[in-house]
Every structure is written in structure tokens, then in C-alpha cells.
Protein backbone atom coordinates (compact mmCIF):
# COMPACT_ATOMS: atom_id res chain seq x y z
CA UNK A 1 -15.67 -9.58 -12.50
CA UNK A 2 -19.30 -8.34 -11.85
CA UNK A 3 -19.80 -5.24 -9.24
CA UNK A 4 -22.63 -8.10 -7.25
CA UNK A 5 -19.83 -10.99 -7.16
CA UNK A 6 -17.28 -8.71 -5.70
CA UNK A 7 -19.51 -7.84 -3.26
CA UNK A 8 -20.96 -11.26 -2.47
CA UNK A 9 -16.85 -12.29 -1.74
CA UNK A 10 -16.15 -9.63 0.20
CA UNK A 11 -19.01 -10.23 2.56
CA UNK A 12 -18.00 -13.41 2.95
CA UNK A 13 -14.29 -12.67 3.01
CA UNK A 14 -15.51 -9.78 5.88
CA UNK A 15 -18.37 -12.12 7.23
CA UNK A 16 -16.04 -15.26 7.75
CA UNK A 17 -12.77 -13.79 9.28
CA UNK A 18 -14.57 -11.89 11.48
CA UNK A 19 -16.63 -15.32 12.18
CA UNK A 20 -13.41 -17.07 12.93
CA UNK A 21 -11.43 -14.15 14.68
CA UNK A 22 -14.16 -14.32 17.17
CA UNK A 23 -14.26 -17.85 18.01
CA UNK A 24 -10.86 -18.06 18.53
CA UNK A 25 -11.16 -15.54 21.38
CA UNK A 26 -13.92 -17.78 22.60
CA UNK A 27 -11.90 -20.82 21.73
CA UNK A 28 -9.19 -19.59 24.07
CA UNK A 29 -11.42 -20.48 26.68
CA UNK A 30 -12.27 -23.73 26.29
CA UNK A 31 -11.40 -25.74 28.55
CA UNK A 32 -9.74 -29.04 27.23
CA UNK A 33 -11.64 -30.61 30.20
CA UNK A 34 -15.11 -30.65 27.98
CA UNK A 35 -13.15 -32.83 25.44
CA UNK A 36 -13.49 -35.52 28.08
CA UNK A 37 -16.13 -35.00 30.59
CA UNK A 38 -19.88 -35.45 29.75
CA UNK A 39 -23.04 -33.34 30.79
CA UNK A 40 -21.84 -34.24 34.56
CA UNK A 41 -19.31 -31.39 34.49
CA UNK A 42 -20.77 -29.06 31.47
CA UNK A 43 -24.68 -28.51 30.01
CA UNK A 44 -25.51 -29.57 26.89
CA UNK A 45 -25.44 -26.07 25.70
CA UNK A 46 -21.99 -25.06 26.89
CA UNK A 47 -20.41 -28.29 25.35
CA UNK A 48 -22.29 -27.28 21.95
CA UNK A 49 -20.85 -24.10 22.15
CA UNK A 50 -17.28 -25.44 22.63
CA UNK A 51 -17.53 -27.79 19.82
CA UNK A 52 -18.61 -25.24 17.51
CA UNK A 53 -16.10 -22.54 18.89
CA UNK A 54 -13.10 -25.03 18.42
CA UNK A 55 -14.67 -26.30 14.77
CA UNK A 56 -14.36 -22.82 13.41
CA UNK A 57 -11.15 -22.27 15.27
CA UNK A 58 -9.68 -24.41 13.01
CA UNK A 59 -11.21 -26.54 9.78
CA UNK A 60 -13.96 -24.12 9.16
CA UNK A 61 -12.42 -21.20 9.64
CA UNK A 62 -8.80 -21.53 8.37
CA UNK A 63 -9.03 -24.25 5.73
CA UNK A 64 -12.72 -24.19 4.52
CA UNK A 65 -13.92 -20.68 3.91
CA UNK A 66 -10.74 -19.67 2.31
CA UNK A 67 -10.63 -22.60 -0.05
CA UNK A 68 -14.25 -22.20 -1.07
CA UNK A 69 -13.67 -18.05 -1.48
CA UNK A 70 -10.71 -19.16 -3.87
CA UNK A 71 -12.89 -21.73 -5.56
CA UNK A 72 -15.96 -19.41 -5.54
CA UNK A 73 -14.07 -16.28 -6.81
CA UNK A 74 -11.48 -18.50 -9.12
CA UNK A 75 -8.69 -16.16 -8.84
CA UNK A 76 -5.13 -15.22 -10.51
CA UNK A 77 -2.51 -15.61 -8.57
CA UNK A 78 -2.58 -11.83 -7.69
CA UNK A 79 -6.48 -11.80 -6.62
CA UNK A 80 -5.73 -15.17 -4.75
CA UNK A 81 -2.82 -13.66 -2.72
CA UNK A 82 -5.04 -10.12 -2.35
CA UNK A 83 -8.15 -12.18 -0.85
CA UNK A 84 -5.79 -14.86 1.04
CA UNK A 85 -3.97 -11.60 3.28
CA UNK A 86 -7.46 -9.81 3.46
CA UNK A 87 -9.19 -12.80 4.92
CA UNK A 88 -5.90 -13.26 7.39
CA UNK A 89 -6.10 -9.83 8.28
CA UNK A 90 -9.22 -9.64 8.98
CA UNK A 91 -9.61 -12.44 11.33
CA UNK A 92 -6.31 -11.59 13.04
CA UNK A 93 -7.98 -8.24 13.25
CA UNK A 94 -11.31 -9.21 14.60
CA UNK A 95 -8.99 -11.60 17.59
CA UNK A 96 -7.09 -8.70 18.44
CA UNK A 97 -10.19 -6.68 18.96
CA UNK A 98 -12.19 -9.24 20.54
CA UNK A 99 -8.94 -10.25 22.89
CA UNK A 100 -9.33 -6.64 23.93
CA UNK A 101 -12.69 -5.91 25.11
CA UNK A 102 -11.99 -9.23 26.72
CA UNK A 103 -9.48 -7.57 28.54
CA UNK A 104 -11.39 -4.78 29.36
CA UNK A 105 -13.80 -6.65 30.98
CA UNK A 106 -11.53 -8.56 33.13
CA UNK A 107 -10.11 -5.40 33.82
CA UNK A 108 -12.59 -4.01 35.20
CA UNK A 109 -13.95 -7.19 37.04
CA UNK A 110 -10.55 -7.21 38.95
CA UNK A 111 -10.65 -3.43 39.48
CA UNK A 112 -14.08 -4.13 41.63
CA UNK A 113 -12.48 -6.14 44.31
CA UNK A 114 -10.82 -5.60 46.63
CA UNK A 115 -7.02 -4.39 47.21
CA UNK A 116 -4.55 -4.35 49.52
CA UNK A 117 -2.92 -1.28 50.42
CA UNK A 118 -0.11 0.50 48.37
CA UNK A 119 -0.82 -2.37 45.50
CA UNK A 120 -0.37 -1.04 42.15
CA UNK A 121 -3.58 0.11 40.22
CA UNK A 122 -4.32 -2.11 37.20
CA UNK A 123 -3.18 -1.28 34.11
CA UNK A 124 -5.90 -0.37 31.28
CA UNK A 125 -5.92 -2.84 28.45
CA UNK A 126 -4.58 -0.65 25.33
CA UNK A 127 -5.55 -1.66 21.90
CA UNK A 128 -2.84 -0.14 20.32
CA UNK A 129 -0.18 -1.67 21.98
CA UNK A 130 -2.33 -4.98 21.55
CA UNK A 131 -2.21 -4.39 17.63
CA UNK A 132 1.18 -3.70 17.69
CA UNK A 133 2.26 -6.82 18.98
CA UNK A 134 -0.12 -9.12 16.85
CA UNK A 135 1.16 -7.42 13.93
CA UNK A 136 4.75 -7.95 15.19
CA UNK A 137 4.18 -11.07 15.82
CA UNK A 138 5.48 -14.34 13.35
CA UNK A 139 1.62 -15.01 13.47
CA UNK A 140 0.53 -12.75 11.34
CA UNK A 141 2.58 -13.51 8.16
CA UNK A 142 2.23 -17.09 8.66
CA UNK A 143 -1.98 -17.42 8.84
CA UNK A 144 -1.24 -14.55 5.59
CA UNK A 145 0.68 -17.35 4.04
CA UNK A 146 -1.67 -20.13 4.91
CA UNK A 147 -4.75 -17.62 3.57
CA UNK A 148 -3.26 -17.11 0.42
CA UNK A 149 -1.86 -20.86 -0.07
CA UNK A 150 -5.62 -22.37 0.65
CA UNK A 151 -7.34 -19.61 -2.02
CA UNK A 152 -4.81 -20.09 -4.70
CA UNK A 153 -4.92 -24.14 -4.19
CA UNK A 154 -8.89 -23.23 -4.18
CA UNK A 155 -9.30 -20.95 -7.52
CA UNK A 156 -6.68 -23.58 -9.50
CA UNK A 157 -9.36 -26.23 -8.08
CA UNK A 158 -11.48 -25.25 -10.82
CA UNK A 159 -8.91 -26.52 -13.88
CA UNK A 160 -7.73 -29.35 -12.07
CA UNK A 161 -10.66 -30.88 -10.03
CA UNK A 162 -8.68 -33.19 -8.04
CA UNK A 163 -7.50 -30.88 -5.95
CA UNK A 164 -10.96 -30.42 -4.24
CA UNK A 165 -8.99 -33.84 -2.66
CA UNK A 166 -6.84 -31.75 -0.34
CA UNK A 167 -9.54 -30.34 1.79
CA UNK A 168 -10.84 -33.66 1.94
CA UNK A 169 -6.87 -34.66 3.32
CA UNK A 170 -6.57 -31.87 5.36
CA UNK A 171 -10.10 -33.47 7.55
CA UNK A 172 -8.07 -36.62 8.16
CA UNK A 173 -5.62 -34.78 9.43
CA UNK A 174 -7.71 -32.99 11.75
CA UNK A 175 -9.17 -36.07 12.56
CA UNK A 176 -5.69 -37.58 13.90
CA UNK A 177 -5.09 -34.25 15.69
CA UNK A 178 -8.50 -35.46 17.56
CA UNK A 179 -7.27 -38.95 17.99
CA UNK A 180 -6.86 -38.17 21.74
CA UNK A 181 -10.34 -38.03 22.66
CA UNK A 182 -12.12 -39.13 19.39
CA UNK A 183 -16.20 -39.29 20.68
CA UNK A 184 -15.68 -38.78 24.56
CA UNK A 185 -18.05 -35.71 24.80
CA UNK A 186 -20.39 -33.92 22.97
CA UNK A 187 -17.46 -30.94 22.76
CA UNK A 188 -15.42 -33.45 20.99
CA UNK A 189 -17.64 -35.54 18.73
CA UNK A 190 -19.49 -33.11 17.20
CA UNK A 191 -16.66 -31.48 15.13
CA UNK A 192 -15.87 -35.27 14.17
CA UNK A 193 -19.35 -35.61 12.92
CA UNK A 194 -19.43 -32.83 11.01
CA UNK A 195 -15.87 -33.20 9.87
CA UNK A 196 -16.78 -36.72 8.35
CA UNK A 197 -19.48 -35.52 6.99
CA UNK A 198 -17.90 -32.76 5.40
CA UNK A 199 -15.44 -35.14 3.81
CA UNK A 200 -17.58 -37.17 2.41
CA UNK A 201 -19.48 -34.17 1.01
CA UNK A 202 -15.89 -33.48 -0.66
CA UNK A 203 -15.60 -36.91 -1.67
CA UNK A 204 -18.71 -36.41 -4.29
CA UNK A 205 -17.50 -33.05 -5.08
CA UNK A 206 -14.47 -34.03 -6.28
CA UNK A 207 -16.31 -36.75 -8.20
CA UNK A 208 -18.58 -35.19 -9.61
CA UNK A 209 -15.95 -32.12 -10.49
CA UNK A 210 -13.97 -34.57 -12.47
CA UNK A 211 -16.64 -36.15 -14.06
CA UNK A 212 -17.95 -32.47 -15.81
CA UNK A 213 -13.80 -32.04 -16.03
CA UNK A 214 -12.37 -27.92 -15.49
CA UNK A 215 -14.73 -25.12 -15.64
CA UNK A 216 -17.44 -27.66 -15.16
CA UNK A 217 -19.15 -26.05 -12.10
CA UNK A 218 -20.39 -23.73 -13.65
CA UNK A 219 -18.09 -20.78 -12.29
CA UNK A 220 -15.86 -18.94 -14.82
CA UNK A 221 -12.28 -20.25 -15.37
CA UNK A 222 -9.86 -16.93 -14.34
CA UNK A 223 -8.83 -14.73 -17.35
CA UNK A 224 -6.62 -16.63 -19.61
CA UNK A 225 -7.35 -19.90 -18.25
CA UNK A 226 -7.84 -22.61 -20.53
């Protein structure tokens, strides 16, 4: 593989689980309230905000990217399960990091008031310990598992186009998850939108994928691939 397409996937292997370790700190606090309420309880901005934070949180960021690195890079099965873990690590890494300076601010927000006598000084966040416990945590080799099933289902996308299908599934999925609240707010119907139209992007993918049959995009089939 060429030194510039290595380095174009990992930038985006860096780039997007960094991306989606940071909105899920942000996602964290969303409240499910803007899935409901309208411009009456939230600006326009904030409820953007949310919508994107939560889309990234979850199609974008943990079925997406990794299938289109997979596709992109078309793997073996040991470069699949070598970019699946780095992308999982990553973003794990980047949520444990931004969960701490999080912290830290809070922290120090709660240090400013006011206490009542003889109550305990607050502990300081520690970043270690916070590490620690996400790597200790069944979290960590599950989203590894999940990162390396979506790139290797990605890269063998390229021999057998139909599975460009399962993306497309896993939307309608997401879409059902939704079901609660399908269009109520802003917050809520945007990731729809662009989750529909992301399907049906995938929709004349796949189509045209088949059509040209494997190898037809244009990207290299992995060594020894027929």
C-alpha cells in the first residue's frame, strides 16, 4: 500500500474517532427533552447541535466511518482487525480524555462555591484512574469488536457489492430506535433526514457497485483477492 494512502487512512482513522469520542462526551449531555420540545424550550442552534452530537454518537461515528475506512482501505483480515481496534481505541481514548477535562471543569466550578464547615474538599478528577477504568471496562472490547466487524464487512464490500446493503439495514434500524419521537424537534428530525438520505445514497451505491461487479470502484481488491 502507498506511503500517501496510509496516511490519508490514518488521518481519517485519527480524525474520525477523535470526531466521535468527542461528541459522545457532548452527547452525554443532551437532554432527551430536545427530542420533543421545539424552539420554545431550546434555540435553533442548541437543537442543531444536539442533533448533530447524537448523529455522530451513533450512525456516523460507529457504523459509517469505519465501514467506509474498511471499504476505502480494502483490507485483509489482519489490516481490518488492526484499523477496526485503532479506530475503537482511539475514540474510547478521545471520551476518556474529553470526560476528564469535563470533570475538571466541574470540579473546579463546585470548588468556587460555597461550603459548609468540616465538609470534605473535592476530590481532583484523575485521568489515570479514569483510563483505568474505561479500559477495564466490558466497553472497550466490545466497540473493538464492533470496529473491527464494520471494517472487515467494509473491505470484503469490495468483492461482494451487496454488502454495501448492510449499512443501508443498519439506518432502518436506527430509524426504529427513533420511532419514539420520529420528527418532533429539530434535535430529532434532522438525524432522520440525513439518515434517509444517507440510505438512499447507499441504495445507488450498492447499485451501481453491482452493476461494475467486485473491484469495480475503482479501489484495489486486497492482496490475493480475486
Amino acid at each position: 500500500m502507498e506511503r500517501r494512502r496510509v496516511s490519508a487512512i490514518v488521518s481519517v482513522l485519527l480524525l474520525g474517532g477523535i470526531a466521535v469520542g468527542v461528541a459522545s462526551v457532548g452527547a452525554d449531555g443532551v437532554p432527551y427533552t430536545a427530542r420533543e420540545s421545539g424552539l420554545a424550550d431550546h434555540s435553533l442552534p442548541a437543537l442543531l447541535y444536539f442533533g448533530f452530537l447524537t448523529l455522530v454518537d451513533t450512525y456516523l461515528g460507529w457504523s459509517l466511518v469505519p465501514f467506509l475506512l474498511g471499504y476505502w482501505a480494502a483490507p485483509s483480515a489482519k489490516w481490518g482487525a488492526v484499523i477496526g481496534l485503532g479506530y475503537a481505541v482511539v475514540a474510547l481514548g478521545a471520551y476518556t480524555v474529553g470526560s476528564h477535562v469535563e470533570e475538571v471543569a466541574n470540579a473546579d466550578e463546585l470548588a468556587s462555591l460555597p461550603r459548609p464547615p468540616g465538609a470534605p474538599e473535592f476530590a481532583e478528577p484523575d485521568l489515570a484512574a479514569s483510563a483505568l477504568q474505561m479500559a477495564l471496562t466490558p466497553l472497550l472490547p466490545l466497540a473493538a469488536a464492533g470496529a473491527v466487524a464494520v471494517v472487515l464487512i467494509g473491505g470484503s464490500a469490495l468483492r461482494f457489492p451487496l454488502l454495501l446493503l448492510l449499512p443501508a439495514a443498519v439506518i432502518v434500524v436506527d430509524l426504529l430506535r427513533r420511532a419514539d419521537t420520529p420528527w418532533a424537534s429539530i434535535a430529532n428530525g434532522l438525524p432522520n433526514a440525513v439518515l434517509v438520505a444517507a440510505g438512499a445514497a447507499l441504495l445507488v451505491w450498492t447499485a451501481v457497485a453491482v452493476r461494475r461487479g467486485p473491484g469495480g470502484s475503482g479501489t484495489p481488491l486486497p492482496d490475493g483477492a480475486e
